[in-house]
PDB file of N, CA and C in Angstrom:
ATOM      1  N   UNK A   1     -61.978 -40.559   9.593  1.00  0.00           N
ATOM      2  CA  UNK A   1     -61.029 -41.185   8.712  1.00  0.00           C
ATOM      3  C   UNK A   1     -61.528 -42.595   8.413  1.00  0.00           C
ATOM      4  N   UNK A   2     -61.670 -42.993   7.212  1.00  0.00           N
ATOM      5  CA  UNK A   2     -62.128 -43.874   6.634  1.00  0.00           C
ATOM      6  C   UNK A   2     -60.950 -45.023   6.041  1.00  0.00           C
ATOM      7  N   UNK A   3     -60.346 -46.006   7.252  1.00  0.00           N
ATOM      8  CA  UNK A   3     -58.948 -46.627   6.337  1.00  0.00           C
ATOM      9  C   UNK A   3     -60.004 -47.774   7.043  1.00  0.00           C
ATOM     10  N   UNK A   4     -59.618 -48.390   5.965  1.00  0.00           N
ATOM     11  CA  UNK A   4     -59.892 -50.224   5.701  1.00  0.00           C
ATOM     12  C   UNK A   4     -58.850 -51.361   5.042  1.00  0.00           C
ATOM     13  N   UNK A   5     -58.873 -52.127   6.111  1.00  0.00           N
ATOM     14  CA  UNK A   5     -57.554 -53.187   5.597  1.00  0.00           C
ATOM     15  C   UNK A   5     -58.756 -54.826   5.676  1.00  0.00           C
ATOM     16  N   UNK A   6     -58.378 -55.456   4.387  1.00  0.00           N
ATOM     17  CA  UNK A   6     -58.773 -56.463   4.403  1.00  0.00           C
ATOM     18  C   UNK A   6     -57.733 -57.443   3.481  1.00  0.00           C
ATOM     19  N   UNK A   7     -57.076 -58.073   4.383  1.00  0.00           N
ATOM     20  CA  UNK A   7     -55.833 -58.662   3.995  1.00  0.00           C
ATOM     21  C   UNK A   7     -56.160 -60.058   3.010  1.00  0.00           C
ATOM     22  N   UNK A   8     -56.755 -60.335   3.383  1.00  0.00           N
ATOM     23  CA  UNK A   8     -57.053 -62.115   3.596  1.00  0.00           C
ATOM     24  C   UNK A   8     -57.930 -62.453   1.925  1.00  0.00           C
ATOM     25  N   UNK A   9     -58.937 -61.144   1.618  1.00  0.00           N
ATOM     26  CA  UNK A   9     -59.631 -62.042   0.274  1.00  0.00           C
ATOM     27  C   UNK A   9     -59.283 -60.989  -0.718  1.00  0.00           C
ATOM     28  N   UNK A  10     -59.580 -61.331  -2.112  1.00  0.00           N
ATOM     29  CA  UNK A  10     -59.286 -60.841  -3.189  1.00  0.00           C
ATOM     30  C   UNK A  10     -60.576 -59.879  -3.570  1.00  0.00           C
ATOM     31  N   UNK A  11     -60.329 -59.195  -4.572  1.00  0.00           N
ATOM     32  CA  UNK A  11     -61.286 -58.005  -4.455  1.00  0.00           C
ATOM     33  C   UNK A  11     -62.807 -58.321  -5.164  1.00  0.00           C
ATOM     34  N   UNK A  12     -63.722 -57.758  -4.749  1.00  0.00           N
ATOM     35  CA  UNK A  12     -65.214 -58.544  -4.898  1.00  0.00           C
ATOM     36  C   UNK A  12     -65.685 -57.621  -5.979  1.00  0.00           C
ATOM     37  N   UNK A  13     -66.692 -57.637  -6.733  1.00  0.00           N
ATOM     38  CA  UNK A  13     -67.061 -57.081  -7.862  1.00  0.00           C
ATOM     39  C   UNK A  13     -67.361 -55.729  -7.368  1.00  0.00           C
ATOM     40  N   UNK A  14     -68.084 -55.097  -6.308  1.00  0.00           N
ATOM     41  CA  UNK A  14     -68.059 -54.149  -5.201  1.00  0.00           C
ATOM     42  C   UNK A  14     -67.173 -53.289  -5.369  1.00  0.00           C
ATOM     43  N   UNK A  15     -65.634 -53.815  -5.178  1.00  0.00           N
ATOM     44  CA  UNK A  15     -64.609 -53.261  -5.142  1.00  0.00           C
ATOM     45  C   UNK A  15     -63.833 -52.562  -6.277  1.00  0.00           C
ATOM     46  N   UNK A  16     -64.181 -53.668  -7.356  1.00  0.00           N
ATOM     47  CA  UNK A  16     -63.591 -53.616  -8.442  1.00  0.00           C
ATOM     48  C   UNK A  16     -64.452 -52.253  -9.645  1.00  0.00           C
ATOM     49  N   UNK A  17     -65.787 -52.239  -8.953  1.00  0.00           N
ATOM     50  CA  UNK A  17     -66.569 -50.680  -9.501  1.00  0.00           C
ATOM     51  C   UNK A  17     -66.594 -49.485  -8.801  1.00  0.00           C
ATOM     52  N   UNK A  18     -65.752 -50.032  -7.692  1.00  0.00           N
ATOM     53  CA  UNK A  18     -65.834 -48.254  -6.795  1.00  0.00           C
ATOM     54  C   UNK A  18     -64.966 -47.419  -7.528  1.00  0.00           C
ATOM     55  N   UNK A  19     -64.862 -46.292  -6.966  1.00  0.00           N
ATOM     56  CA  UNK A  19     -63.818 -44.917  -7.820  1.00  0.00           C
ATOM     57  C   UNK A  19     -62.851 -44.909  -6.183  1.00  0.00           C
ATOM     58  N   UNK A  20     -61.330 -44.168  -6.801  1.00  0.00           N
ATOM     59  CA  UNK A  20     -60.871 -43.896  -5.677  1.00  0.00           C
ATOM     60  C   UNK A  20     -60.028 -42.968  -6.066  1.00  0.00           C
ATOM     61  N   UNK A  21     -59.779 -41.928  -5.359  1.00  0.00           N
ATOM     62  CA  UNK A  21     -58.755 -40.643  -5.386  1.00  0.00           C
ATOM     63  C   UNK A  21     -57.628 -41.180  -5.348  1.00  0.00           C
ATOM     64  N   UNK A  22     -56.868 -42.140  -5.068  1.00  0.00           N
ATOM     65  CA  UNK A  22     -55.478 -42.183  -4.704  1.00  0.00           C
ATOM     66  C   UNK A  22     -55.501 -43.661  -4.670  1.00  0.00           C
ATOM     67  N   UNK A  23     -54.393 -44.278  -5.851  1.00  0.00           N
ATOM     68  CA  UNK A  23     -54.407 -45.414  -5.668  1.00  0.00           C
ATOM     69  C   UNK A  23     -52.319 -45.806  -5.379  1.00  0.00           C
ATOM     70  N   UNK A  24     -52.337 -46.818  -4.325  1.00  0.00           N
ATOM     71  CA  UNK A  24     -50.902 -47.207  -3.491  1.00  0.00           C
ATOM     72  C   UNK A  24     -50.443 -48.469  -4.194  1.00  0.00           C
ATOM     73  N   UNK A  25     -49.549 -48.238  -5.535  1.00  0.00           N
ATOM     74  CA  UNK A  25     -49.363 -49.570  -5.259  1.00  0.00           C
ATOM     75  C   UNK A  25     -48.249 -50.471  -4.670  1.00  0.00           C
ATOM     76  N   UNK A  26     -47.990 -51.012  -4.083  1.00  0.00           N
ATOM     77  CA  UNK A  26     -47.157 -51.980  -2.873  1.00  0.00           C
ATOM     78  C   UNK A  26     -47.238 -51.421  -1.792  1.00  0.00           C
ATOM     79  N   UNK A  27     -47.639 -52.518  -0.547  1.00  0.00           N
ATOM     80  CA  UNK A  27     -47.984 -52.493   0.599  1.00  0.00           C
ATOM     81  C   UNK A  27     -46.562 -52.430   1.760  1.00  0.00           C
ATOM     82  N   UNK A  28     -45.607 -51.717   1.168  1.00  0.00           N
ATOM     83  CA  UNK A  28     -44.600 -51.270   2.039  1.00  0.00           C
ATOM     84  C   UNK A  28     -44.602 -50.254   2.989  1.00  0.00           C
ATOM     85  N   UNK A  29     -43.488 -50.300   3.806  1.00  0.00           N
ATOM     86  CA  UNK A  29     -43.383 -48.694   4.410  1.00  0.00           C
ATOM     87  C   UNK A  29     -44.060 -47.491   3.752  1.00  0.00           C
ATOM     88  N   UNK A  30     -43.764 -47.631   2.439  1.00  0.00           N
ATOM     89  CA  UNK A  30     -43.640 -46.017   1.864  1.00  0.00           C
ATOM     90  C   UNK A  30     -45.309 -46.003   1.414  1.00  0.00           C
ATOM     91  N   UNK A  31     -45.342 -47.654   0.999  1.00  0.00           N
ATOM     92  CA  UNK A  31     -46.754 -47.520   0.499  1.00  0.00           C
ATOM     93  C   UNK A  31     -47.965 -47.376   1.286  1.00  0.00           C
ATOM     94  N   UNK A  32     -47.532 -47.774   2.793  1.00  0.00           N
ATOM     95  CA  UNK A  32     -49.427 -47.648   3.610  1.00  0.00           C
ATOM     96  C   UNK A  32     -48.727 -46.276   4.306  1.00  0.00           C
ATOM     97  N   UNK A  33     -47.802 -45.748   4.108  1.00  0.00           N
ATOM     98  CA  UNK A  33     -47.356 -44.229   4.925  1.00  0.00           C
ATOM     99  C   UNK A  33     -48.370 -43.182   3.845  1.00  0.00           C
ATOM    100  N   UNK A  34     -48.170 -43.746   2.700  1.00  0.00           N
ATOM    101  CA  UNK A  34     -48.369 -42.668   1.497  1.00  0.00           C
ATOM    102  C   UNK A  34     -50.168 -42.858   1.396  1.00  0.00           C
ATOM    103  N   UNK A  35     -50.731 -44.249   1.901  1.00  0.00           N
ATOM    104  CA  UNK A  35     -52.302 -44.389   1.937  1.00  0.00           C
ATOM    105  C   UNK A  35     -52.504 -43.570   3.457  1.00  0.00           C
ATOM    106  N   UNK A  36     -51.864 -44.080   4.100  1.00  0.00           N
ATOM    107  CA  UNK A  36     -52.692 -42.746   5.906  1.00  0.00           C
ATOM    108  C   UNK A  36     -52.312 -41.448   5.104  1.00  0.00           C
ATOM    109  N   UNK A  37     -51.450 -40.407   4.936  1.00  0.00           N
ATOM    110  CA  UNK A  37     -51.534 -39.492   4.600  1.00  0.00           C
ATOM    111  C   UNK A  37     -52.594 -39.116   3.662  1.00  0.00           C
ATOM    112  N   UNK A  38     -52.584 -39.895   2.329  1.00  0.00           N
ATOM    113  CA  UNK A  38     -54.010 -39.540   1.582  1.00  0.00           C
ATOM    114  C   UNK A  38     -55.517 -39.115   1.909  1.00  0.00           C
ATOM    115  N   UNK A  39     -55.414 -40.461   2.990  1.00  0.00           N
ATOM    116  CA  UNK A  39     -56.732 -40.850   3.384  1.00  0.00           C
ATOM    117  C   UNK A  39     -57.092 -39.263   4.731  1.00  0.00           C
ATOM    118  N   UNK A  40     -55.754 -39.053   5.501  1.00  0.00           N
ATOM    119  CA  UNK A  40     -56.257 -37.898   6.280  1.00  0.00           C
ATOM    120  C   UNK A  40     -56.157 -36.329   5.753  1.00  0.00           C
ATOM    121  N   UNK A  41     -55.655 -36.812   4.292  1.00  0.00           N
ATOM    122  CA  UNK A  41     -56.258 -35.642   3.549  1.00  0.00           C
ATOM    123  C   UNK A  41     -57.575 -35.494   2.760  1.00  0.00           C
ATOM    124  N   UNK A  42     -58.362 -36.520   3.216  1.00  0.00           N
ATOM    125  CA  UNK A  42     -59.797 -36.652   2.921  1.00  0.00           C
ATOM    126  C   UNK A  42     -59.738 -37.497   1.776  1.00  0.00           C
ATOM    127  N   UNK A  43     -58.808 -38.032   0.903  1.00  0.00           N
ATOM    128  CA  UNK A  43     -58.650 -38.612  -0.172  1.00  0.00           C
ATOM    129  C   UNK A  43     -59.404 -40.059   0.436  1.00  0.00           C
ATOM    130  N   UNK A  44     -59.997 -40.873  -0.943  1.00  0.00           N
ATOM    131  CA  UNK A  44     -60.398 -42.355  -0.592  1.00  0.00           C
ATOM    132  C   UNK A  44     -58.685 -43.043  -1.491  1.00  0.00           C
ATOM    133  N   UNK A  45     -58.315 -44.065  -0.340  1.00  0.00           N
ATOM    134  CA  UNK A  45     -57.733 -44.770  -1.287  1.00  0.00           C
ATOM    135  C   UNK A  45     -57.645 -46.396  -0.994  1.00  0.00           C
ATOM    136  N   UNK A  46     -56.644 -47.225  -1.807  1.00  0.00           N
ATOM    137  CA  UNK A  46     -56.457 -48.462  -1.887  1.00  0.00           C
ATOM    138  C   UNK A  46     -55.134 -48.455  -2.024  1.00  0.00           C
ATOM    139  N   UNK A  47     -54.875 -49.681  -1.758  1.00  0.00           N
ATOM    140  CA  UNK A  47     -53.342 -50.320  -1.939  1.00  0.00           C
ATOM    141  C   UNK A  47     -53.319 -51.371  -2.152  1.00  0.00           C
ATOM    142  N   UNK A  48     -52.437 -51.581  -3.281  1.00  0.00           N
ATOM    143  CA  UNK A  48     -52.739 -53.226  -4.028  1.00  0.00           C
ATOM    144  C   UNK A  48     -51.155 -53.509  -3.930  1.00  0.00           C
ATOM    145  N   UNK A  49     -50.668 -54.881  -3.558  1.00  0.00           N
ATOM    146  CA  UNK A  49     -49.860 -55.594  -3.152  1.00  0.00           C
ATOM    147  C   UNK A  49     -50.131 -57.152  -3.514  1.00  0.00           C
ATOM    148  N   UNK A  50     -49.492 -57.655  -3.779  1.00  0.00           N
ATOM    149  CA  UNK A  50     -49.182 -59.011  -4.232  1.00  0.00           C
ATOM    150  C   UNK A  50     -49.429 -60.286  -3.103  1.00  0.00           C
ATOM    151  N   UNK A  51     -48.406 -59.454  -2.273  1.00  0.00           N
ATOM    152  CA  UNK A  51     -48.488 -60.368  -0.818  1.00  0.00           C
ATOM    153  C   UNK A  51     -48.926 -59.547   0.060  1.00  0.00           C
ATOM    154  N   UNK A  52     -48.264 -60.120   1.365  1.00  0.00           N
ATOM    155  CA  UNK A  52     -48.922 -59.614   2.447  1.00  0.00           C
ATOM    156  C   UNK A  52     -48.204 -58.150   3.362  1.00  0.00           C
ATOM    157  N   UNK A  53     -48.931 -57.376   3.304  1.00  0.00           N
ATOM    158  CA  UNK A  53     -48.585 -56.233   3.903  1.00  0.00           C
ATOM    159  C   UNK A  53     -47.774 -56.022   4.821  1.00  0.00           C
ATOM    160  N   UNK A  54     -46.359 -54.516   4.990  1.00  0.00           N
ATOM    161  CA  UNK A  54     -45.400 -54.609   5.568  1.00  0.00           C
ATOM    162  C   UNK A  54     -43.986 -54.882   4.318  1.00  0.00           C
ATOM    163  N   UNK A  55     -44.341 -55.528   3.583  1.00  0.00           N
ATOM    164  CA  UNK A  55     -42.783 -55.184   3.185  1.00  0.00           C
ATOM    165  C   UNK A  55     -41.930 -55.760   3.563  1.00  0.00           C
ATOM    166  N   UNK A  56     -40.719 -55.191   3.022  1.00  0.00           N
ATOM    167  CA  UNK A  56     -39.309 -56.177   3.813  1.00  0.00           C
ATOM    168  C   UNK A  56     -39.154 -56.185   5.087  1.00  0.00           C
ATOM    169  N   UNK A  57     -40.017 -54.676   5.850  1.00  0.00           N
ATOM    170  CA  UNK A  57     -39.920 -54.409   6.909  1.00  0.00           C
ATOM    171  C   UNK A  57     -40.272 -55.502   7.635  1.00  0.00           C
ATOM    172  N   UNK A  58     -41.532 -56.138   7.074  1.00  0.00           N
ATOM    173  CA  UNK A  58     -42.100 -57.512   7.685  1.00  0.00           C
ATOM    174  C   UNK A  58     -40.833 -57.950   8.268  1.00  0.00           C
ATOM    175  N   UNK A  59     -39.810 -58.808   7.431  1.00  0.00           N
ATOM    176  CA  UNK A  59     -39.098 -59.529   7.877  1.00  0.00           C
ATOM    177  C   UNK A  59     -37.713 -59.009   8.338  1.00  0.00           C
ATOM    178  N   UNK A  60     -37.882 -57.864   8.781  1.00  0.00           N
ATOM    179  CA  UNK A  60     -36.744 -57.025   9.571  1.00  0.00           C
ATOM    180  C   UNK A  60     -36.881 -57.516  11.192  1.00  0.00           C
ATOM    181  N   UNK A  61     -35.862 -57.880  11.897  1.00  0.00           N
ATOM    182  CA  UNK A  61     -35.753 -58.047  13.326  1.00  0.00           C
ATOM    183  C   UNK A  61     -36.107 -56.887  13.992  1.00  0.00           C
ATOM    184  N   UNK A  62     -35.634 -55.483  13.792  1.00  0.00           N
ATOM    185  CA  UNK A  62     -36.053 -54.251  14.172  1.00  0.00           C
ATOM    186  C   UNK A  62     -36.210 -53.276  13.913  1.00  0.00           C
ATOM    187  N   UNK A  63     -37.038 -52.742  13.303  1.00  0.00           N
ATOM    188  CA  UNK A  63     -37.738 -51.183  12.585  1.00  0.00           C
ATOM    189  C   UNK A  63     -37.477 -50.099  13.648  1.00  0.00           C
ATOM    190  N   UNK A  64     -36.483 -48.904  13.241  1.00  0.00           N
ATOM    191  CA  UNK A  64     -36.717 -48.036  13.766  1.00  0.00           C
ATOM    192  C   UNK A  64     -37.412 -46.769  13.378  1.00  0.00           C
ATOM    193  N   UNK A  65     -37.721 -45.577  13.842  1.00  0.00           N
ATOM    194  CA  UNK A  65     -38.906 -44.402  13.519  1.00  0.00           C
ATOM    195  C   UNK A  65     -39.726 -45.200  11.977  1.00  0.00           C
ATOM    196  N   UNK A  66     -40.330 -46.097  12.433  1.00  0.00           N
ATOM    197  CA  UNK A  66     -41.482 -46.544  11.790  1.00  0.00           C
ATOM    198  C   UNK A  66     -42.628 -45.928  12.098  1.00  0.00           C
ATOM    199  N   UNK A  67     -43.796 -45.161  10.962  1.00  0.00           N
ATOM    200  CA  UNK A  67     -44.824 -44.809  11.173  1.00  0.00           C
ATOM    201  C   UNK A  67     -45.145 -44.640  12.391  1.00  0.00           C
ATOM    202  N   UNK A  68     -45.658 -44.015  13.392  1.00  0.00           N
ATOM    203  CA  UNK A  68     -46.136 -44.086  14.353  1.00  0.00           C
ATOM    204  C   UNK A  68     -45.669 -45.114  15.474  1.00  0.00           C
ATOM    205  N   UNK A  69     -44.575 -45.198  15.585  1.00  0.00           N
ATOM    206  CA  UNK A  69     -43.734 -45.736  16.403  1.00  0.00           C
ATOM    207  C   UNK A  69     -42.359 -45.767  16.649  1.00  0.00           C
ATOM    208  N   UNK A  70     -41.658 -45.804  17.819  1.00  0.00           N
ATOM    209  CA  UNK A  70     -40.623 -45.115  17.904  1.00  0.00           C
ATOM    210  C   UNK A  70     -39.130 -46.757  17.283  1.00  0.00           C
ATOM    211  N   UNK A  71     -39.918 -47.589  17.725  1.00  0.00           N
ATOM    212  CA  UNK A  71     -38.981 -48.796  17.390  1.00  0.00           C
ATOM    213  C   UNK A  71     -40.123 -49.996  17.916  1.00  0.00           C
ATOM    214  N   UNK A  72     -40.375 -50.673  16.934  1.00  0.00           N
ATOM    215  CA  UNK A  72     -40.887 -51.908  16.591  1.00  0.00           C
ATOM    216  C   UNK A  72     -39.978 -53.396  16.347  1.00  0.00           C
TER     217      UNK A  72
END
């Protein structure tokens, strides 16, 4: 499985000529749930978001049955 997160820089000319099967856009719950599923269906994908990844969830005190966890 091929997932890559690079939060921090904007996309490099590299990036901007690759091809991708499945493109996510907003970096929410639904949106990096909907990039792991892609991606372990062999799909390549991306997720483009504005800010920073997580969502409102970010600023939730407590997430419950979140992705791969029972309570965060």
């Amino acid at each position: 499985m091929d997932l890559q997160f690079n939060i921090s820089r904007k996309s490099s000319e590299e990036d901007e000529r690759r091809d991708f099967d499945f493109i996510v856009i907003g970096a929410g719950a639904a949106g990096l749930s909907a990039a792991v599923y892609a991606v372990r269906s062999g799909l390549s994908a991306v997720v483009l978001d504005k800010q920073v990844a997580g969502g409102l969830t970010a600023e939730s005190p407590l997430v419950e049955n979140y992705l791969g966890f029972k309570a965060i």
